[in-house]
PDB file of N, CA and C in Angstrom:
ATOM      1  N   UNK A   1      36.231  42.254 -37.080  1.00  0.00           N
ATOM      2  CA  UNK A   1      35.173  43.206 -37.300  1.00  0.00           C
ATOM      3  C   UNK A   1      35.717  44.623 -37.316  1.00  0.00           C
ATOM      4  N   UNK A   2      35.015  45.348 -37.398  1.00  0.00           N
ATOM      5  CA  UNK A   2      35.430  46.811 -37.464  1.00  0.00           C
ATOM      6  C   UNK A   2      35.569  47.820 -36.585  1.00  0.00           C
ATOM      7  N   UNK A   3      36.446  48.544 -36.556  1.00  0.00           N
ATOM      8  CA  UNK A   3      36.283  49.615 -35.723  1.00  0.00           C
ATOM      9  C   UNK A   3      37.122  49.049 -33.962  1.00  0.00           C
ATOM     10  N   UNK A   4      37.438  47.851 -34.103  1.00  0.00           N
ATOM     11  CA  UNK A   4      37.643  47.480 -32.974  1.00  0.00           C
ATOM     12  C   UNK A   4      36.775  46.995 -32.354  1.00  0.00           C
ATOM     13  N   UNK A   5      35.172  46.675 -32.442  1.00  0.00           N
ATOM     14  CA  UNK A   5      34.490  46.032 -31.961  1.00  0.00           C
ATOM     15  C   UNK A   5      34.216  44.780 -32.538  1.00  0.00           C
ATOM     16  N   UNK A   6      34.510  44.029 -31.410  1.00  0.00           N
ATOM     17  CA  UNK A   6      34.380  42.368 -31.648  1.00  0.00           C
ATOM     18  C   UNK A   6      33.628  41.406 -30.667  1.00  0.00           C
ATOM     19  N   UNK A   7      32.879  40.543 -31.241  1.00  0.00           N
ATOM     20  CA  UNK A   7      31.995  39.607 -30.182  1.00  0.00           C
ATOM     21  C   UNK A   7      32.369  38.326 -30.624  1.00  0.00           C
ATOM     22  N   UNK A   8      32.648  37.938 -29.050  1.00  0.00           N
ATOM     23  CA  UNK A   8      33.418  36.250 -29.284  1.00  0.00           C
ATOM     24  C   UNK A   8      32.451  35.695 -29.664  1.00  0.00           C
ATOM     25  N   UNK A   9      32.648  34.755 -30.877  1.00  0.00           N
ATOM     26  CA  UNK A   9      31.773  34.162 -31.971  1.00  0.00           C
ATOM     27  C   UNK A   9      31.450  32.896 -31.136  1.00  0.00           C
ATOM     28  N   UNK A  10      31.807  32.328 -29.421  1.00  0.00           N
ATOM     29  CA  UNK A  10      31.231  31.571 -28.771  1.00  0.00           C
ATOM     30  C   UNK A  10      30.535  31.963 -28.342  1.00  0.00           C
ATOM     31  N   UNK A  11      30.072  33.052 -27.876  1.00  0.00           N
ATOM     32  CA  UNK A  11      29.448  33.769 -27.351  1.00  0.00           C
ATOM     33  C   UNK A  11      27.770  33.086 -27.343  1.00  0.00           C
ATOM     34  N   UNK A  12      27.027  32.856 -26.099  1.00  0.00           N
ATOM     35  CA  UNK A  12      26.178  31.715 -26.297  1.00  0.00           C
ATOM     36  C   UNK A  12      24.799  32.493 -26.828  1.00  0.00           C
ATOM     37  N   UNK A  13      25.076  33.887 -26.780  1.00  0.00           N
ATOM     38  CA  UNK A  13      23.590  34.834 -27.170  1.00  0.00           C
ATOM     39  C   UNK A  13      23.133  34.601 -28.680  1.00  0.00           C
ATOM     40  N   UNK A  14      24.742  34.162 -29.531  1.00  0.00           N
ATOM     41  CA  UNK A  14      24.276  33.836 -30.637  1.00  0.00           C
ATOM     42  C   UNK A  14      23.927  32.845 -31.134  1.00  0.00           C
ATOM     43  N   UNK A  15      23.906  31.597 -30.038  1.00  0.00           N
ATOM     44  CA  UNK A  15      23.740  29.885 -30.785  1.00  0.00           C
ATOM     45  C   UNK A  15      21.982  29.813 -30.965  1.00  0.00           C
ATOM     46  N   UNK A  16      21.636  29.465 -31.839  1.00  0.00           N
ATOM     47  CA  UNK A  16      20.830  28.852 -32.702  1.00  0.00           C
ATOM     48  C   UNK A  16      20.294  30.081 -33.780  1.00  0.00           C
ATOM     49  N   UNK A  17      20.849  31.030 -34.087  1.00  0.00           N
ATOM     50  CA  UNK A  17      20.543  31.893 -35.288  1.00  0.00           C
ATOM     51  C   UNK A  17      20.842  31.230 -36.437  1.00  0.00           C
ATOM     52  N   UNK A  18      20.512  31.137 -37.434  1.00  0.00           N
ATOM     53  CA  UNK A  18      20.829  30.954 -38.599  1.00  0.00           C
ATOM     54  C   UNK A  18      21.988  31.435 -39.530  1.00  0.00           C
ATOM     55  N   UNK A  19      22.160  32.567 -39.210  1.00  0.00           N
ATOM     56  CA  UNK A  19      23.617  33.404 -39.403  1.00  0.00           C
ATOM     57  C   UNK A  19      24.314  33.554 -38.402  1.00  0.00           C
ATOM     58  N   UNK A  20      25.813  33.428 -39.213  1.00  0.00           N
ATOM     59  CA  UNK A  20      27.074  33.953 -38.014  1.00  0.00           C
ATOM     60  C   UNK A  20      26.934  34.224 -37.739  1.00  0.00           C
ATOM     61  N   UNK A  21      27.450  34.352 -36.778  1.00  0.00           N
ATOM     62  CA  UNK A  21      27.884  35.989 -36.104  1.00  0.00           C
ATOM     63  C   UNK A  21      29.245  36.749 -37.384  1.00  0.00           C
ATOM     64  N   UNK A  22      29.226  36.223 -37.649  1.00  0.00           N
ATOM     65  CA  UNK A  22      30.261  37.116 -39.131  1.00  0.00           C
ATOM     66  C   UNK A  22      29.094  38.210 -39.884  1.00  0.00           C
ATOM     67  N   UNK A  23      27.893  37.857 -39.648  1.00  0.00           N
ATOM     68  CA  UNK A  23      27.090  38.397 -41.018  1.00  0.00           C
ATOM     69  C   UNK A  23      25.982  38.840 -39.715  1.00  0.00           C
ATOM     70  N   UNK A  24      25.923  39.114 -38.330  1.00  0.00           N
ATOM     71  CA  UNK A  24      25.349  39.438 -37.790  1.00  0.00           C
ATOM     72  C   UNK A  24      25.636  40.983 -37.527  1.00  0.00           C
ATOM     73  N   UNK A  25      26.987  40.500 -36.922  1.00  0.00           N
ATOM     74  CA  UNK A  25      27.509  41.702 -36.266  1.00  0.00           C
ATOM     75  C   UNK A  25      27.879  43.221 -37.084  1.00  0.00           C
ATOM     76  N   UNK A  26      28.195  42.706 -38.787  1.00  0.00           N
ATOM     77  CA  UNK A  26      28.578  44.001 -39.082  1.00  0.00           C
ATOM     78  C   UNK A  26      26.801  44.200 -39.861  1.00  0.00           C
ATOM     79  N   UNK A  27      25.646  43.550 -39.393  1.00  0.00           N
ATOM     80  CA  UNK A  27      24.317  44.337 -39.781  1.00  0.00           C
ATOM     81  C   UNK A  27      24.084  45.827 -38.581  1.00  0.00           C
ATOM     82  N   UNK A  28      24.520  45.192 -37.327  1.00  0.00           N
ATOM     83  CA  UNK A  28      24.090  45.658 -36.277  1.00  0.00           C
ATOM     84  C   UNK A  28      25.232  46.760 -36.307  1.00  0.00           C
ATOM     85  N   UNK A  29      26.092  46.738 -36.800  1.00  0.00           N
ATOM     86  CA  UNK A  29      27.418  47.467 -36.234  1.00  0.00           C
ATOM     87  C   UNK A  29      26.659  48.730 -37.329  1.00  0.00           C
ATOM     88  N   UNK A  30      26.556  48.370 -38.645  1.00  0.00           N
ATOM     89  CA  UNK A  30      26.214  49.467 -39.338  1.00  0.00           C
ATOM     90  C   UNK A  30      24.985  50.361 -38.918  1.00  0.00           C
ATOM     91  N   UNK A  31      24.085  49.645 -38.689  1.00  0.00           N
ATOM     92  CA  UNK A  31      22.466  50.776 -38.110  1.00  0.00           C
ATOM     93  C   UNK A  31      22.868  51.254 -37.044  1.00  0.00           C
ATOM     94  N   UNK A  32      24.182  50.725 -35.715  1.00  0.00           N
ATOM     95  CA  UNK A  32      24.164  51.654 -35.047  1.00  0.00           C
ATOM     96  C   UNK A  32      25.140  52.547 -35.353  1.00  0.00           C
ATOM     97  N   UNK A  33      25.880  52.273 -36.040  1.00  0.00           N
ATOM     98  CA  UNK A  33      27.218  53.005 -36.268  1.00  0.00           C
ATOM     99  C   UNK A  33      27.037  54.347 -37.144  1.00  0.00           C
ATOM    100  N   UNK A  34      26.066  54.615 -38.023  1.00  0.00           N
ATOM    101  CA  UNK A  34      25.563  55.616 -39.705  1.00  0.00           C
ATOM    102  C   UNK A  34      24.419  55.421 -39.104  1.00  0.00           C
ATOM    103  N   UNK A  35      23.914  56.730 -39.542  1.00  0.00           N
ATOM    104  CA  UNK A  35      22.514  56.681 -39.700  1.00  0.00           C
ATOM    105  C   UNK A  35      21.759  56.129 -41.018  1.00  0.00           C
ATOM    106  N   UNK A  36      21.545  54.604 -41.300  1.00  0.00           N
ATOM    107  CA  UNK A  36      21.478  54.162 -41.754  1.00  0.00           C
ATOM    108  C   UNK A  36      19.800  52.951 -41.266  1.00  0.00           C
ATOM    109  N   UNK A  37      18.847  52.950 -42.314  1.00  0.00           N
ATOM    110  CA  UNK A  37      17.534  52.533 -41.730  1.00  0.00           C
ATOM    111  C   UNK A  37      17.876  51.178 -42.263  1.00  0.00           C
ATOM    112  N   UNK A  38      16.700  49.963 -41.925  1.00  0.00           N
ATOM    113  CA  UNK A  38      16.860  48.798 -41.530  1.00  0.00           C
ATOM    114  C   UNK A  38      17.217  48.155 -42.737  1.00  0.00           C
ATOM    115  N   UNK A  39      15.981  48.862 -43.725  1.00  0.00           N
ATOM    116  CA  UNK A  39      16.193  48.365 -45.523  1.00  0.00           C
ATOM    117  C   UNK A  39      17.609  48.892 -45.477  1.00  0.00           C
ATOM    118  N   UNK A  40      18.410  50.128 -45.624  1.00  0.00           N
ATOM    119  CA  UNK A  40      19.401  49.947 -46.660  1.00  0.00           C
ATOM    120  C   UNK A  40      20.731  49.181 -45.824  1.00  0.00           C
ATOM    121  N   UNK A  41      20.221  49.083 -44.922  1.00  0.00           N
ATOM    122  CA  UNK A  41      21.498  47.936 -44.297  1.00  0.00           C
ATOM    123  C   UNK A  41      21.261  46.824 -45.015  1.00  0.00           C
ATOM    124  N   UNK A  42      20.300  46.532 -45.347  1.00  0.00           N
ATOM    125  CA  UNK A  42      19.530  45.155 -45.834  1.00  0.00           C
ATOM    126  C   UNK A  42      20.096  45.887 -47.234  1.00  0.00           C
ATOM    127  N   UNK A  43      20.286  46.299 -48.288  1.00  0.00           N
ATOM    128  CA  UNK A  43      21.254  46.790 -49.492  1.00  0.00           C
ATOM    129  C   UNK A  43      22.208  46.847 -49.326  1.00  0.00           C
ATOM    130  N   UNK A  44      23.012  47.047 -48.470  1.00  0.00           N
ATOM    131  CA  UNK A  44      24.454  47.118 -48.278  1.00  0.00           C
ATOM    132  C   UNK A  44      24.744  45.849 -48.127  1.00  0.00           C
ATOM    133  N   UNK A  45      23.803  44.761 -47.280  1.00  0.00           N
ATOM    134  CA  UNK A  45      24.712  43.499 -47.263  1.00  0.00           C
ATOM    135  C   UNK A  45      24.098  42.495 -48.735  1.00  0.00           C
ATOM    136  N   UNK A  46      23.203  43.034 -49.450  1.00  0.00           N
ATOM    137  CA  UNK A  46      22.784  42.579 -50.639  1.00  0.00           C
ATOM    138  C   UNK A  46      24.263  42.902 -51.824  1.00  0.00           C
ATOM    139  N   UNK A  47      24.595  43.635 -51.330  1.00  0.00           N
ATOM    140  CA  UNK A  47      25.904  44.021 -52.232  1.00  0.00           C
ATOM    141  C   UNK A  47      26.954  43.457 -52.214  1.00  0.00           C
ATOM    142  N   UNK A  48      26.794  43.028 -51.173  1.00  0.00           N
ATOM    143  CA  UNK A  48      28.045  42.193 -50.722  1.00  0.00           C
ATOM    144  C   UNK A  48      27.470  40.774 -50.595  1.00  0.00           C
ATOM    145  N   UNK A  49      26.499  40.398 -51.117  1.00  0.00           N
ATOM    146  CA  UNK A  49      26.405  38.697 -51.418  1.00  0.00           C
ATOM    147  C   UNK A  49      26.003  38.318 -49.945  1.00  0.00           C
ATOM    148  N   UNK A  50      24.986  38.746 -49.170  1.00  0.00           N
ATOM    149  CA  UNK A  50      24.460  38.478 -48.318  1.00  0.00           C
ATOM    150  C   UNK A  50      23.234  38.757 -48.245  1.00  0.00           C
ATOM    151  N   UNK A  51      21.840  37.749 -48.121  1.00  0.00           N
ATOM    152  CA  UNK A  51      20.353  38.023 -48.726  1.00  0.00           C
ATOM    153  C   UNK A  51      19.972  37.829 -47.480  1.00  0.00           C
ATOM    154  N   UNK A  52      19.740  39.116 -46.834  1.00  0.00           N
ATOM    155  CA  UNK A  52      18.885  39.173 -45.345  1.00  0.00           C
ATOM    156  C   UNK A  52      18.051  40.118 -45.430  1.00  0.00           C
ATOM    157  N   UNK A  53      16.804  39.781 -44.678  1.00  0.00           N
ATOM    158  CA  UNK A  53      16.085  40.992 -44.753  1.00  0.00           C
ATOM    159  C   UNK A  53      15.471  41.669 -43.995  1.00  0.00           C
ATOM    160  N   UNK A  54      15.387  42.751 -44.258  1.00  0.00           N
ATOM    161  CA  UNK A  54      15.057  44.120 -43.356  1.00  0.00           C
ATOM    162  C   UNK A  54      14.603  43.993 -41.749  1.00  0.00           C
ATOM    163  N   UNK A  55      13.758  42.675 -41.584  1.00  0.00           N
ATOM    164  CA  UNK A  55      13.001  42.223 -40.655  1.00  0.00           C
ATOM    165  C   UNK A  55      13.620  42.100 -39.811  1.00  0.00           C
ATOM    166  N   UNK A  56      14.952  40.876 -40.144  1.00  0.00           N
ATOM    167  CA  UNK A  56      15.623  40.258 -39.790  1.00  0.00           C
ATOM    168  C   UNK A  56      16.805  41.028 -39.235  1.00  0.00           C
ATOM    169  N   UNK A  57      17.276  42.076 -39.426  1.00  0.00           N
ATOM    170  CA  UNK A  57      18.032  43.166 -39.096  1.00  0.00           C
ATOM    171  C   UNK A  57      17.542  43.615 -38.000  1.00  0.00           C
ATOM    172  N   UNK A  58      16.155  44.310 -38.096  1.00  0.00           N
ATOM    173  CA  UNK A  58      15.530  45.168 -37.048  1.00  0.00           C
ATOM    174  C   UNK A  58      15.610  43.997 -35.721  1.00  0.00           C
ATOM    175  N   UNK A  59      15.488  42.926 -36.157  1.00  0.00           N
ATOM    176  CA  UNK A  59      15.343  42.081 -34.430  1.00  0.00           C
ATOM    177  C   UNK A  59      16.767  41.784 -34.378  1.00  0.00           C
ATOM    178  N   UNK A  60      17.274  41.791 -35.006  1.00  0.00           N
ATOM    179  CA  UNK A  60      19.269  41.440 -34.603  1.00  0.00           C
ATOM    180  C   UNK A  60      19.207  42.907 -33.733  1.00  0.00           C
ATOM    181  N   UNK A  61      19.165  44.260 -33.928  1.00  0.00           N
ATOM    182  CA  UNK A  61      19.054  45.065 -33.522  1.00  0.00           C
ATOM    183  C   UNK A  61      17.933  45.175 -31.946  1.00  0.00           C
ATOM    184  N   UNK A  62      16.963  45.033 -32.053  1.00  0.00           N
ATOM    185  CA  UNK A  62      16.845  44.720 -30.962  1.00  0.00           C
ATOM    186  C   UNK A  62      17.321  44.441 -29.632  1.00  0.00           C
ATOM    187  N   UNK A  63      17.826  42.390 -30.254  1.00  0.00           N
ATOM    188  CA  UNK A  63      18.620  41.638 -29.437  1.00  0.00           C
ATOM    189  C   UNK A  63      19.896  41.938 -28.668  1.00  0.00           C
ATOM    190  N   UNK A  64      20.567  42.482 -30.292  1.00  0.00           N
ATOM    191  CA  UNK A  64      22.495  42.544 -29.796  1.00  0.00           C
ATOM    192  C   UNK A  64      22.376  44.133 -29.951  1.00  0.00           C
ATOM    193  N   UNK A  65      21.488  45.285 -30.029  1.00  0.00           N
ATOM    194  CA  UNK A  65      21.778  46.491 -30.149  1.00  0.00           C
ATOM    195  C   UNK A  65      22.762  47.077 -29.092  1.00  0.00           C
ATOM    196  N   UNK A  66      22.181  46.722 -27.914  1.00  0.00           N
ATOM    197  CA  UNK A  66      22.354  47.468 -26.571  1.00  0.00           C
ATOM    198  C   UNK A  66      24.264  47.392 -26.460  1.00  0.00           C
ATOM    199  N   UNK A  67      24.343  46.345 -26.807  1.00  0.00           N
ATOM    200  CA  UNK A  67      25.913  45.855 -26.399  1.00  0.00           C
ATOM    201  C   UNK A  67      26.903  46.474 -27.349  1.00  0.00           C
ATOM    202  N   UNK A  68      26.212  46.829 -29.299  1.00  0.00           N
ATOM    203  CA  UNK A  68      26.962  47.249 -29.988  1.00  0.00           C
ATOM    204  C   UNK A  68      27.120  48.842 -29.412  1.00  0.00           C
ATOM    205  N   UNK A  69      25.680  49.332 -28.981  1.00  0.00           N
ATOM    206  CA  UNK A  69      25.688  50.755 -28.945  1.00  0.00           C
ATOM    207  C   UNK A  69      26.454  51.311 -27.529  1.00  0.00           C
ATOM    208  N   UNK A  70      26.690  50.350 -26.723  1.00  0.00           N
ATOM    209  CA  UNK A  70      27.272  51.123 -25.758  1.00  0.00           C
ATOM    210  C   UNK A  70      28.747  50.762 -25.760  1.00  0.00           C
ATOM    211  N   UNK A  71      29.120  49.822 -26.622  1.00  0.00           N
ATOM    212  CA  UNK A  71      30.687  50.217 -27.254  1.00  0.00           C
ATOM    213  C   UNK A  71      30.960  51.233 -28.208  1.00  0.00           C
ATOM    214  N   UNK A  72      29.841  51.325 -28.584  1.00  0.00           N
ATOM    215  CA  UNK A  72      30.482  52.473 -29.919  1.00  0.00           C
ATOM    216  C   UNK A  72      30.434  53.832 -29.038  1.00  0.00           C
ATOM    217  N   UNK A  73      29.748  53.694 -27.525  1.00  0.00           N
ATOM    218  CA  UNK A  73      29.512  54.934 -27.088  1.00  0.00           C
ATOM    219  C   UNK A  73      30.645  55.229 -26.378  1.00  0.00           C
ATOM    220  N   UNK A  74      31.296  54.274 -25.635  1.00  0.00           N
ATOM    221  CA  UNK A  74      32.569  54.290 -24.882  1.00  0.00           C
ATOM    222  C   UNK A  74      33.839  54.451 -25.454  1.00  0.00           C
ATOM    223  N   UNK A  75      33.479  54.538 -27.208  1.00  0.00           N
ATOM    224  CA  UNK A  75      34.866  54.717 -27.796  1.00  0.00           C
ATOM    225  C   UNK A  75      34.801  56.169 -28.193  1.00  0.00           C
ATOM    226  N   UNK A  76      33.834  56.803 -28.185  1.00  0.00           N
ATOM    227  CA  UNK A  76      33.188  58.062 -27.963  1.00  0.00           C
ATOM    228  C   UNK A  76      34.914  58.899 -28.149  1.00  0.00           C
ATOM    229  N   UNK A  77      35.727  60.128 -28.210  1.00  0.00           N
ATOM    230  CA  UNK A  77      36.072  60.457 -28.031  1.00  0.00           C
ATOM    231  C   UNK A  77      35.543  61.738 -26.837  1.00  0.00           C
ATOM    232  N   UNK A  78      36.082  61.754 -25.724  1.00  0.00           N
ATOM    233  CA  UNK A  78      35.246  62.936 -24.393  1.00  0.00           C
ATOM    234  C   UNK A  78      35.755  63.941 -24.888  1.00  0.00           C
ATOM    235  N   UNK A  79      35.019  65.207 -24.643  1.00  0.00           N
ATOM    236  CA  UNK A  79      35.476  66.637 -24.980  1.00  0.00           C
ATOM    237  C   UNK A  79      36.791  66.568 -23.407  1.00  0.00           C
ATOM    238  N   UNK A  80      37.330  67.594 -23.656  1.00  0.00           N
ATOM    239  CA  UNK A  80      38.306  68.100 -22.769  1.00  0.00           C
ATOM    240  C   UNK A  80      38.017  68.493 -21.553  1.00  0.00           C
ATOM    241  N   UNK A  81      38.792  69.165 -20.973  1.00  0.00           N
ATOM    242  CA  UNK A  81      38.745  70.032 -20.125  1.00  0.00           C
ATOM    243  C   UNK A  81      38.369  71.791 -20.277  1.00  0.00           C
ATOM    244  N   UNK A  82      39.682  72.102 -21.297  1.00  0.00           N
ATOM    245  CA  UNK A  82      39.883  73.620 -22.208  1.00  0.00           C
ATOM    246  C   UNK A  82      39.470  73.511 -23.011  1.00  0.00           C
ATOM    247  N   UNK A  83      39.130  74.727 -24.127  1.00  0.00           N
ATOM    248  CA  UNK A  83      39.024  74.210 -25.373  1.00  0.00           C
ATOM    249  C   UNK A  83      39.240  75.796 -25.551  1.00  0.00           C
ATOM    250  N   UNK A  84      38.862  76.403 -26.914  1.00  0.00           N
ATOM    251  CA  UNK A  84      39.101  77.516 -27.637  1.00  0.00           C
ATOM    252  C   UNK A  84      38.487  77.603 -28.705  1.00  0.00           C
ATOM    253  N   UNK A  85      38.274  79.179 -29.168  1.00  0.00           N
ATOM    254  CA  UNK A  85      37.283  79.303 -30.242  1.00  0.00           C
ATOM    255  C   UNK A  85      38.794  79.298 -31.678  1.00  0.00           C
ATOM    256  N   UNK A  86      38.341  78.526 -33.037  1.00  0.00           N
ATOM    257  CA  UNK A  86      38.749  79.073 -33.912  1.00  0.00           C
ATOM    258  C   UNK A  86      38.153  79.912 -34.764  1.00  0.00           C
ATOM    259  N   UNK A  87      38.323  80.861 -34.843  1.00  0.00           N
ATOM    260  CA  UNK A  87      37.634  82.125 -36.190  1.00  0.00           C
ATOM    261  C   UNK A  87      38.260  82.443 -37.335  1.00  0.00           C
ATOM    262  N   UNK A  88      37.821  82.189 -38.314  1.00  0.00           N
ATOM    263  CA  UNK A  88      37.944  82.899 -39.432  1.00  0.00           C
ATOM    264  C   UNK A  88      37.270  83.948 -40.253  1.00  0.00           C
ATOM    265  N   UNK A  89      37.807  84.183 -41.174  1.00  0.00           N
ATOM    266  CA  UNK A  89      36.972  85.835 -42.041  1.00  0.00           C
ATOM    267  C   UNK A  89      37.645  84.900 -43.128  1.00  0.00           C
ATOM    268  N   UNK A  90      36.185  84.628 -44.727  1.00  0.00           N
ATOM    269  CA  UNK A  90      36.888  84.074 -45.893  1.00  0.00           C
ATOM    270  C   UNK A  90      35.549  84.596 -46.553  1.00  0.00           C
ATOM    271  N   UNK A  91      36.363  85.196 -47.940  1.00  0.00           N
ATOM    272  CA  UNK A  91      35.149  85.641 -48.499  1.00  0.00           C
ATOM    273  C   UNK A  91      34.996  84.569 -49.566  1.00  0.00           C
ATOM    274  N   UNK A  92      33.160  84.288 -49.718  1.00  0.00           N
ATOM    275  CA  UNK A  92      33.233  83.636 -50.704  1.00  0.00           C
ATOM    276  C   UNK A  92      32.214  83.938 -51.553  1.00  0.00           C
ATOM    277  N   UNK A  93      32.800  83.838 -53.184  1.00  0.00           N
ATOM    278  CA  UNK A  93      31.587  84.814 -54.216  1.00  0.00           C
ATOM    279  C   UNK A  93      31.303  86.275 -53.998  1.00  0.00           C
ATOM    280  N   UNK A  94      32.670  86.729 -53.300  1.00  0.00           N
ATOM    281  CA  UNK A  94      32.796  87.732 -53.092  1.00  0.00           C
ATOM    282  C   UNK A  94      32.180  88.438 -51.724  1.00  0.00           C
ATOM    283  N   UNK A  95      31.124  87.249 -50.933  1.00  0.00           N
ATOM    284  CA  UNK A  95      31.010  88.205 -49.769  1.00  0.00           C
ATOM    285  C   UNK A  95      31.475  87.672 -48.678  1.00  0.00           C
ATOM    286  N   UNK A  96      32.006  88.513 -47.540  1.00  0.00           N
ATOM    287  CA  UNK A  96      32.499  87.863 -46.783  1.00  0.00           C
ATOM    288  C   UNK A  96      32.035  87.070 -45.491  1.00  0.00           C
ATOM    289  N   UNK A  97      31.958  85.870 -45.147  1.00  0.00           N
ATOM    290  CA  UNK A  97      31.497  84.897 -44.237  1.00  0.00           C
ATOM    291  C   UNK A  97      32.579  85.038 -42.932  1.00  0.00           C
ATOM    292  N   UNK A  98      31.867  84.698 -41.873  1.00  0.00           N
ATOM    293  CA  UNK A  98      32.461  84.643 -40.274  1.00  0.00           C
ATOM    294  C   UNK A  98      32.181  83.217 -40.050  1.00  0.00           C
ATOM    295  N   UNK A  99      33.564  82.422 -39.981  1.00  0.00           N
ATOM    296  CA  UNK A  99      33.651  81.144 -39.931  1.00  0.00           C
ATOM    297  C   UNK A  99      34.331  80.399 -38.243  1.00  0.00           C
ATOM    298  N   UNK A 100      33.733  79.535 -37.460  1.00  0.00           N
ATOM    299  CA  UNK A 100      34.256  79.694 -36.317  1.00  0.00           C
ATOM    300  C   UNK A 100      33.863  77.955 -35.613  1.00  0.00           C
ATOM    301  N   UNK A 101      34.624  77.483 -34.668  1.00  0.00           N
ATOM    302  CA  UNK A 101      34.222  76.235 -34.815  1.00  0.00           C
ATOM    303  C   UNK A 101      34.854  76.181 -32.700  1.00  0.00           C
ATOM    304  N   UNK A 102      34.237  75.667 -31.916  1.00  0.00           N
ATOM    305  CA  UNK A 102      35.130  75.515 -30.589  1.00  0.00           C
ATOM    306  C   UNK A 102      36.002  73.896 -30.437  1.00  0.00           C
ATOM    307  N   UNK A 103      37.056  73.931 -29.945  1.00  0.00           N
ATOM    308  CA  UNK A 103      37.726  73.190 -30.471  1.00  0.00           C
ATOM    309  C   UNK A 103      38.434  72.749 -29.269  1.00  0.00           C
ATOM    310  N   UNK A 104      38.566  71.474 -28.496  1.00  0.00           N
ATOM    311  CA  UNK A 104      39.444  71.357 -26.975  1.00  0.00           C
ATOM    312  C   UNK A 104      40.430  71.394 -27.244  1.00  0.00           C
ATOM    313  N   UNK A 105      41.814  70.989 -26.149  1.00  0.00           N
ATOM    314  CA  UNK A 105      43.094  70.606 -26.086  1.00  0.00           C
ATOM    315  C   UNK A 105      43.496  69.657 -26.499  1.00  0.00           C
ATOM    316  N   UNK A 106      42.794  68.925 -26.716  1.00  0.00           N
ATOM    317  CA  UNK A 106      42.865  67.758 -28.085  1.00  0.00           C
ATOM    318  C   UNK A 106      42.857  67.318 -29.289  1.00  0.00           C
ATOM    319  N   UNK A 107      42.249  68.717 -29.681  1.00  0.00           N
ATOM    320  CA  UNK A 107      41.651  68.486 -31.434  1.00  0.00           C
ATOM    321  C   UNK A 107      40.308  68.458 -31.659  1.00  0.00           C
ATOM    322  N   UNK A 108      39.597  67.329 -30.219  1.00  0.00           N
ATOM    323  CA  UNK A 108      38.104  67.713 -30.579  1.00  0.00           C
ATOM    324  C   UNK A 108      37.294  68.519 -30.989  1.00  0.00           C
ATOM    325  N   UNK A 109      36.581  68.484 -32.006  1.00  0.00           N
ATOM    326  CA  UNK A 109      35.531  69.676 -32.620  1.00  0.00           C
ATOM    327  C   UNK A 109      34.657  69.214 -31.648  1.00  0.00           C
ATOM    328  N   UNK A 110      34.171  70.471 -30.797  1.00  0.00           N
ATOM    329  CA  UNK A 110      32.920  70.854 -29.756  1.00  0.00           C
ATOM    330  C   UNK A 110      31.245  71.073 -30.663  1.00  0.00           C
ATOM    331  N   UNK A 111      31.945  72.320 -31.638  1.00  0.00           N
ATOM    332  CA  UNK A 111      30.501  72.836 -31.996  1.00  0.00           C
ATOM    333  C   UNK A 111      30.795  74.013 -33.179  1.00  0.00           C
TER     334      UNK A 111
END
């Protein structure tokens, strides 16, 4: 699966669904992962030769949400400790803009 998140396909939360867990997990992984609503997850896996629908998403979500969303939350990158302002001056179309972003000891973009 993606991103590093994976659910052991014994896993007993999923026995008697009708779908894998192959075709479960990346419904759920996507609505929590993008802001992405129930239909076009339900298009995205239509694209890819998988006919589920919208319904059927929203209660996978439900069920297995909690477990996708608090891995995707723990892979979170944490802001720092320090951080620092970057500023720029760039003119554009001729006028000039004040460009500025706070940034930790890591790389993290703050704000």
């Amino acid at each position: 699966m993606r991103e590093g998140l994976s659910v052991d396909s014994a896993s007993p939360s999923y026995k008697g669904h009708r779908y894998p867990v192959e075709i479960i997990s990346p419904c759920v992984w996507l609505y929590f992962r993008f802001p992405l609503s129930f239909r076009q997850v339900e298009e995205l896996m239509l694209a890819r030769g998988v006919i589920v629908s919208h319904e059927t998403v929203r209660r996978w979500c439900v069920k297995f949400g909690q477990q996708y969303a608090g891995a995707l939350r723990r892979r979170r990158p944490r802001p720092g400790d320090t951080w620092h302002l970057d500023e720029v001056f760039v003119r554009i179309n001729g006028e000039q803009k004040y460009l500025w972003r706070a940034v930790d000891q890591d790389g993290t973009v703050l704000d």
